[in-house]
Protein backbone atom coordinates (compact mmCIF):
# COMPACT_ATOMS: atom_id res chain seq x y z
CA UNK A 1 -233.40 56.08 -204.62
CA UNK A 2 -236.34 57.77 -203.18
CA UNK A 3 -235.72 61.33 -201.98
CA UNK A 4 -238.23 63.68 -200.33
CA UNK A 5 -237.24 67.28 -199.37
CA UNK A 6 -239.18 70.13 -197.18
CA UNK A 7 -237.35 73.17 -196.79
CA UNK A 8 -233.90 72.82 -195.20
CA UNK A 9 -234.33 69.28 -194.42
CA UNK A 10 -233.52 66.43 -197.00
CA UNK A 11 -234.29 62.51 -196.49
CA UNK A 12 -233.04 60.18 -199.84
CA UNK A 13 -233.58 56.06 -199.00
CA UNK A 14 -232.32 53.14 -201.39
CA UNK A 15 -233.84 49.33 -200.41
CA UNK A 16 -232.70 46.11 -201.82
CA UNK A 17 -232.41 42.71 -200.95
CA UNK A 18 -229.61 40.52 -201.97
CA UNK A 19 -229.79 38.03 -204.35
CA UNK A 20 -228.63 35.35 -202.17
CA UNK A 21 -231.40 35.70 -199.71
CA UNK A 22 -234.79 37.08 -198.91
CA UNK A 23 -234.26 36.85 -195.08
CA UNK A 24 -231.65 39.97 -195.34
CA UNK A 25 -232.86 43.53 -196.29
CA UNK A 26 -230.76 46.52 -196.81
CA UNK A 27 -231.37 50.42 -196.74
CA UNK A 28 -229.03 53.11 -197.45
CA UNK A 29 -230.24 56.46 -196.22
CA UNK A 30 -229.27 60.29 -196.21
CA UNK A 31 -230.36 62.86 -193.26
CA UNK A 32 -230.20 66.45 -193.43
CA UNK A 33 -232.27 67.71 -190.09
CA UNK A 34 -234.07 64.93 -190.44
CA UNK A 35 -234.54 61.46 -188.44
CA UNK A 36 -237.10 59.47 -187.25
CA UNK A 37 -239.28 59.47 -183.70
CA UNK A 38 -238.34 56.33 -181.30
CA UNK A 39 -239.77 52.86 -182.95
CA UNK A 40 -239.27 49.39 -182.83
CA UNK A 41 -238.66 46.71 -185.59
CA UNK A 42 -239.20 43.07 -185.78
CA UNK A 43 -235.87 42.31 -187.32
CA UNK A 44 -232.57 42.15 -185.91
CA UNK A 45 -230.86 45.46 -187.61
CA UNK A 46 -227.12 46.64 -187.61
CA UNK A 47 -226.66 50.31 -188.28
CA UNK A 48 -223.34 51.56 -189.82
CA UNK A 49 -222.72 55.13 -189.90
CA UNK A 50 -220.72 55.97 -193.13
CA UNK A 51 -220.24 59.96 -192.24
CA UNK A 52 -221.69 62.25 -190.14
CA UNK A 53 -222.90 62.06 -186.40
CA UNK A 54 -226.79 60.43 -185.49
CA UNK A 55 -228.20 61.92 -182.51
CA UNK A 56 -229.64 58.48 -181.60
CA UNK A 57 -231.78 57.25 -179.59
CA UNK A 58 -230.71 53.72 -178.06
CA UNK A 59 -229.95 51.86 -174.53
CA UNK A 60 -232.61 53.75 -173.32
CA UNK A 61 -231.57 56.94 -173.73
CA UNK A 62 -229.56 59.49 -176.23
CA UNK A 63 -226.43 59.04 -177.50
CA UNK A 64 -223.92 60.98 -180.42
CA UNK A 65 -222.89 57.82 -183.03
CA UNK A 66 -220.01 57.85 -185.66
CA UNK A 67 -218.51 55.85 -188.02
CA UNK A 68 -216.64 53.87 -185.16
CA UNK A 69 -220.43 52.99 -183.65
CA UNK A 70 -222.18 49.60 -184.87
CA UNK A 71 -226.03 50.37 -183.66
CA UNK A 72 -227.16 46.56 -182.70
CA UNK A 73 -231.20 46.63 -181.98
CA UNK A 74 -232.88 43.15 -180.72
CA UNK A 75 -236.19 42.53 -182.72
CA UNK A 76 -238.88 45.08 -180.31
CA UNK A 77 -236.27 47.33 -178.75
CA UNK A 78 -237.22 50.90 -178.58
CA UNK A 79 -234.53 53.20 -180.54
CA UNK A 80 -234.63 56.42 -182.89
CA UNK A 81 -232.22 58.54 -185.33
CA UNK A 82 -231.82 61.70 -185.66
CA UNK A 83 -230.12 64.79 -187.22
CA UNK A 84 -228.69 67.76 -185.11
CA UNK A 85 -229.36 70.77 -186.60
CA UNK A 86 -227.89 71.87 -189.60
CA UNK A 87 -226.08 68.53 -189.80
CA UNK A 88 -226.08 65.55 -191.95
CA UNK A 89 -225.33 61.89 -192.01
CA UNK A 90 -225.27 58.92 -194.19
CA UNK A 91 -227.02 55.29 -192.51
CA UNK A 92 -226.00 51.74 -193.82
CA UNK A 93 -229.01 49.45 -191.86
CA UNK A 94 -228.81 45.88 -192.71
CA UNK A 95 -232.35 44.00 -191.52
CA UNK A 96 -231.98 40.17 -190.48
CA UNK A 97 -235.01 38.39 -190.17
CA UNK A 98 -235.22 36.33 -186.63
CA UNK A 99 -235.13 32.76 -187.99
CA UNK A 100 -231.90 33.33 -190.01
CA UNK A 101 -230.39 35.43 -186.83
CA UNK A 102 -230.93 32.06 -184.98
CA UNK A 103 -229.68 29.84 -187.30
CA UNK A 104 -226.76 31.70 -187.69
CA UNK A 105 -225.94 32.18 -184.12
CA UNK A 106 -226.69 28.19 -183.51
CA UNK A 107 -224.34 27.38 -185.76
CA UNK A 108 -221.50 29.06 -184.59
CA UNK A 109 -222.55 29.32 -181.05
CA UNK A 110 -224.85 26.26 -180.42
CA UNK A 111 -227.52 28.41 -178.62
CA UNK A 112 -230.45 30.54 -180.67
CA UNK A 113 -230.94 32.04 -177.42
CA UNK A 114 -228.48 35.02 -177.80
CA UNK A 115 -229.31 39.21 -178.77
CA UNK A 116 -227.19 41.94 -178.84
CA UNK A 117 -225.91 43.38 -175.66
CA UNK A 118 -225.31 46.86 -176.65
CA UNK A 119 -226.73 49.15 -178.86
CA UNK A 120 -224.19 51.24 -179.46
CA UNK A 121 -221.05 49.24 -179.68
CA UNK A 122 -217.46 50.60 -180.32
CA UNK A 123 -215.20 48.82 -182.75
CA UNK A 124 -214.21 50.77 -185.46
CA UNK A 125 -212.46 48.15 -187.52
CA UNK A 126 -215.46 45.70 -187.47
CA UNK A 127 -217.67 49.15 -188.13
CA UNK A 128 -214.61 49.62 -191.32
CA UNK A 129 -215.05 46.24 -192.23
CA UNK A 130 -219.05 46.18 -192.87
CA UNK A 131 -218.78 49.84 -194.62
CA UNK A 132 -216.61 48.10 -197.04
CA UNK A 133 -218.20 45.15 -197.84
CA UNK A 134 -222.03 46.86 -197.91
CA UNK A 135 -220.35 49.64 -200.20
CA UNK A 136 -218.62 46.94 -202.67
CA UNK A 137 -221.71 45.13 -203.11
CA UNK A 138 -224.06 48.76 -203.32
CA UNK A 139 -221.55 49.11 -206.74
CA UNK A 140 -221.37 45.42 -207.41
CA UNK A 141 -217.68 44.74 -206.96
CA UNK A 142 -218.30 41.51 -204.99
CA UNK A 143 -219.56 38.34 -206.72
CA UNK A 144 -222.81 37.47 -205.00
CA UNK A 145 -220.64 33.97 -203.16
CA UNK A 146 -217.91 36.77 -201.75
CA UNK A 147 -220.69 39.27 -200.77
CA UNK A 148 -222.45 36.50 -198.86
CA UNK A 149 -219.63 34.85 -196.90
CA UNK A 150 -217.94 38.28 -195.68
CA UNK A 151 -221.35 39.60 -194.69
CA UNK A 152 -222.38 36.83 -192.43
CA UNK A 153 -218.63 36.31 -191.28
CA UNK A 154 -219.26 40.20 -189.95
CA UNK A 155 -222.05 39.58 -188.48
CA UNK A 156 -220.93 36.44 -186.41
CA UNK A 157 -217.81 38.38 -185.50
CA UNK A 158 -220.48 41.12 -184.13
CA UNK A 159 -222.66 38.95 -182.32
CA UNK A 160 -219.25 37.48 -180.08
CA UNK A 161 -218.22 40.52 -179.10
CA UNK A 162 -221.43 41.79 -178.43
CA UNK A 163 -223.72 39.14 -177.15
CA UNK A 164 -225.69 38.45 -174.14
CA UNK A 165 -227.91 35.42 -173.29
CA UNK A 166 -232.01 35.62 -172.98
CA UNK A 167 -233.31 37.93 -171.79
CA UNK A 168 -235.93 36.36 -170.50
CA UNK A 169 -233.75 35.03 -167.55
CA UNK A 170 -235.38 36.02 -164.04
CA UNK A 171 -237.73 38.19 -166.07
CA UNK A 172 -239.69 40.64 -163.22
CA UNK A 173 -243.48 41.06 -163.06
CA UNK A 174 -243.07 44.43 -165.22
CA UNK A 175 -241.37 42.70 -167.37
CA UNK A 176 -243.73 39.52 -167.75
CA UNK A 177 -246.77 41.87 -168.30
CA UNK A 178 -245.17 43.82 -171.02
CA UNK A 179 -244.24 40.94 -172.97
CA UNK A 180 -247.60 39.63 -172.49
CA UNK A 181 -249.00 43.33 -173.93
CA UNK A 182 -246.60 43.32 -177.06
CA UNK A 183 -247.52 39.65 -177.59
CA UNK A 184 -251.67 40.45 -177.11
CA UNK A 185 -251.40 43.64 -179.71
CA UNK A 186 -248.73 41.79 -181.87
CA UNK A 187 -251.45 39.06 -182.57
CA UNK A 188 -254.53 41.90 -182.76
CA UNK A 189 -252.99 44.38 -184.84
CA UNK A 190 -255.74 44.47 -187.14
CA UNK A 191 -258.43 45.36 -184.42
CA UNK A 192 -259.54 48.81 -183.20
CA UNK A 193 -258.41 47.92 -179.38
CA UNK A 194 -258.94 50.35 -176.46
CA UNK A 195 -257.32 50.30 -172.84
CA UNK A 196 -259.59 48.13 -171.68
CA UNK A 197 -259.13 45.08 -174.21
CA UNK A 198 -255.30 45.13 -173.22
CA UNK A 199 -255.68 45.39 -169.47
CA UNK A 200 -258.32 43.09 -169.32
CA UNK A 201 -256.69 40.56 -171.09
CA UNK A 202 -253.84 41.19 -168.44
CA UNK A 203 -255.97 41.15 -165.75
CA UNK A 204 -254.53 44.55 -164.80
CA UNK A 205 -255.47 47.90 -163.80
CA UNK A 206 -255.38 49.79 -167.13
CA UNK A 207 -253.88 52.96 -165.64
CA UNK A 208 -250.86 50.42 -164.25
CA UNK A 209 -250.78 49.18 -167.79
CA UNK A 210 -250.62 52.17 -169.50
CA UNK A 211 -248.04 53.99 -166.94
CA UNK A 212 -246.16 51.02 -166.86
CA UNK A 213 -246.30 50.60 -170.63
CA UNK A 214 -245.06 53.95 -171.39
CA UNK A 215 -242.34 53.81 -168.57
CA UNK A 216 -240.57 50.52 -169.83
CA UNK A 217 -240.94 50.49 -173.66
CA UNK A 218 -240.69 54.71 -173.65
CA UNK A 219 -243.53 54.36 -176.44
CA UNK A 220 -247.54 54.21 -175.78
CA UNK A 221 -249.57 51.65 -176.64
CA UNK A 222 -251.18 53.50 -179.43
CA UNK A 223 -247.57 53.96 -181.20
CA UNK A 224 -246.66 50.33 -180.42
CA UNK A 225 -249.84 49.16 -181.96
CA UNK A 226 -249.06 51.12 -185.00
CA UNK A 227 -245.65 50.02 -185.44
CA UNK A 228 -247.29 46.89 -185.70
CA UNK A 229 -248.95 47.37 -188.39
CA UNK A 230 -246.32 49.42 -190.16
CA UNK A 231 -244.27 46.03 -190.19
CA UNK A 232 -246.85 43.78 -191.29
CA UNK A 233 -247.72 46.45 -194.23
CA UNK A 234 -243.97 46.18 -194.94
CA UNK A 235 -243.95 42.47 -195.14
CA UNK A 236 -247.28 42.46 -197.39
CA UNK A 237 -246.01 45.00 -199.99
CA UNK A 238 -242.25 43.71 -200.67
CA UNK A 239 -244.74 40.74 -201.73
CA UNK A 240 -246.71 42.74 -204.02
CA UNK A 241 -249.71 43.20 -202.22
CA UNK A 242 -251.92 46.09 -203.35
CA UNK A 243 -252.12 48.93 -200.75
CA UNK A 244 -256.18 48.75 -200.85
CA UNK A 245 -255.41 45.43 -199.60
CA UNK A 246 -252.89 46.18 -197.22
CA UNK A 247 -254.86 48.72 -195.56
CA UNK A 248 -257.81 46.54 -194.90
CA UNK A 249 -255.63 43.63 -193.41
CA UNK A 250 -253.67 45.74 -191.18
CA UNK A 251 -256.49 47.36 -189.78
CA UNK A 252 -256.04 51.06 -191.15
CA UNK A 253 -259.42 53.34 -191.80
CA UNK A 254 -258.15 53.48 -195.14
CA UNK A 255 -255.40 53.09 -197.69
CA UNK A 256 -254.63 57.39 -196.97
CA UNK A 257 -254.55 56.42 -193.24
CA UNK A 258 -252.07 53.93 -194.38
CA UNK A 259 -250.04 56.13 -196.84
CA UNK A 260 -250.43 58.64 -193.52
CA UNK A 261 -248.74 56.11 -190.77
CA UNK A 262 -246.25 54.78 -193.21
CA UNK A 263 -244.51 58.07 -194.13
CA UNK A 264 -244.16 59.00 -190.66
CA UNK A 265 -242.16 55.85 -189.65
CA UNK A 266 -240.94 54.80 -192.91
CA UNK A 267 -240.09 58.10 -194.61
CA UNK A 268 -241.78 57.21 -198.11
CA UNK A 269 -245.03 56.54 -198.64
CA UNK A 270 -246.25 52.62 -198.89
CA UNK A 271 -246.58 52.77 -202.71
CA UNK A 272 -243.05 54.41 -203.20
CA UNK A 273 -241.47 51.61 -200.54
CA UNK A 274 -243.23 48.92 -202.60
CA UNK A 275 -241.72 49.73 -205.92
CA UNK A 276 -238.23 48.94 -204.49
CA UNK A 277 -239.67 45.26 -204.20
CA UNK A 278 -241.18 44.91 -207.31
């Protein structure tokens, strides 16, 4: 468990994977006056609360989450955690990689086209029920067959209470441009863009862009180009890439603007997040 402390605030992480797949990523984290600006991820990721309140960030706007909250975040959705003052909680975040989200929903719902409708859902007993089974297998009192079949029975029984349909349905012109942004700076992460390499690739105004930007994603460009490249880094170290390397491909100045980035939206520093991986 990594565990970094400044003053009166305290942040201690644990990462693993389970055994039974690599698609599936687990952290268990500890705040004290500590938490985490808004981001995005590009994994589907459940967020159990196993004591304490999160002054979180989600739905577009701020909320107070307890144990009888399950966060649900869609792959790109804006959201944040956070600590009120002098307070502490403990974060269960379970991180499902898209294509095994899809199969899983297709073959119970016969549709890959589904996402979470809220992101802070009520249901304390499903909340109880993945608090259990995450804390069992943390201490290894599940065989890795039980572990499997009553985390992915959880998560199906989340995803029908809590499911809405594409939302790319009668998608508005706001809404087309953004996606067309993310998608532009999701395939140029690596490169040094500017305003004007987005917009014109819009064929927009770049002050519309960038007001626009800011308005419906609450994040700038700049952070959501970052983020980027914070989760490709993550995907090239939990493969053992060196962090020389991952700096260069990810389009960081160097591997300390790397180690710099990744602390800030990660908590740990790239080398310390790599050792739970290998």
């Amino acid at each position: 468990m990594h565990m970094g402390k400044n003053q009166d605030t305290t942040f201690q992480t644990k990462i693993w994977k389970p055994k039974f797949s690599d698609d599936i990523t687990f952290h268990k984290a500890y705040f004290l006056n500590y938490g985490f600006d808004k981001h995005v991820h590009e994994d589907y990721t459940i967020g159990l609360i196993q004591n304490g309140h999160m002054d979180a960030f989600v739905d577009g706007e701020k909320k107070s989450l307890d144990s009888s909250t399950i966060v649900s975040v869609n792959p790109d959705e804006t959201h944040a955690c956070q600590t009120f003052y002098h307070k502490d909680y403990t974060l269960y975040s379970i991180y499902l990689k898209p294509n095994l989200f899809k199969e899983l929903v297709n073959e119970n719902f016969h549709t890959s086209e589904l996402y979470f409708k809220e992101g802070a859902y009520f249901d304390k007993e499903l909340s109880s029920r993945f608090l259990k089974i995450l804390n069992f297998s943390e201490n290894q009192y599940l065989s890795n067959l039980d572990f499997e079949c009553e985390l992915l029975d959880s998560v199906k029984s989340l995803v029908s209470k809590n499911v809405k349909y594409s939302i790319d349905k009668n998608i508005s012109n706001h809404q087309s441009m953004i996606k067309k942004a993310k998608e532009f700076m999701s395939e140029n992460y690596h490169l040094d863009l500017n305003l004007d390499d987005i917009s014109d690739a819009l064929d927009v105004s770049k002050y519309h862009f960038l007001r626009t930007f800011k308005d419906k994603t609450f994040l700038s460009p700049h952070n959501y180009l970052m983020l980027k490249r914070i989760e490709k880094a993550k995907e090239l170290l939990q493969k053992g890439e060196s962090l020389t390397n991952t700096a260069h491909i990810c389009g960081f100045n160097d591997q300390s603007h790397l180690n710099r980035r990744f602390k800030s939206i990660m908590g740990l520093t790239p080398g310390e997040y790599k050792k739970f991986f290998n």
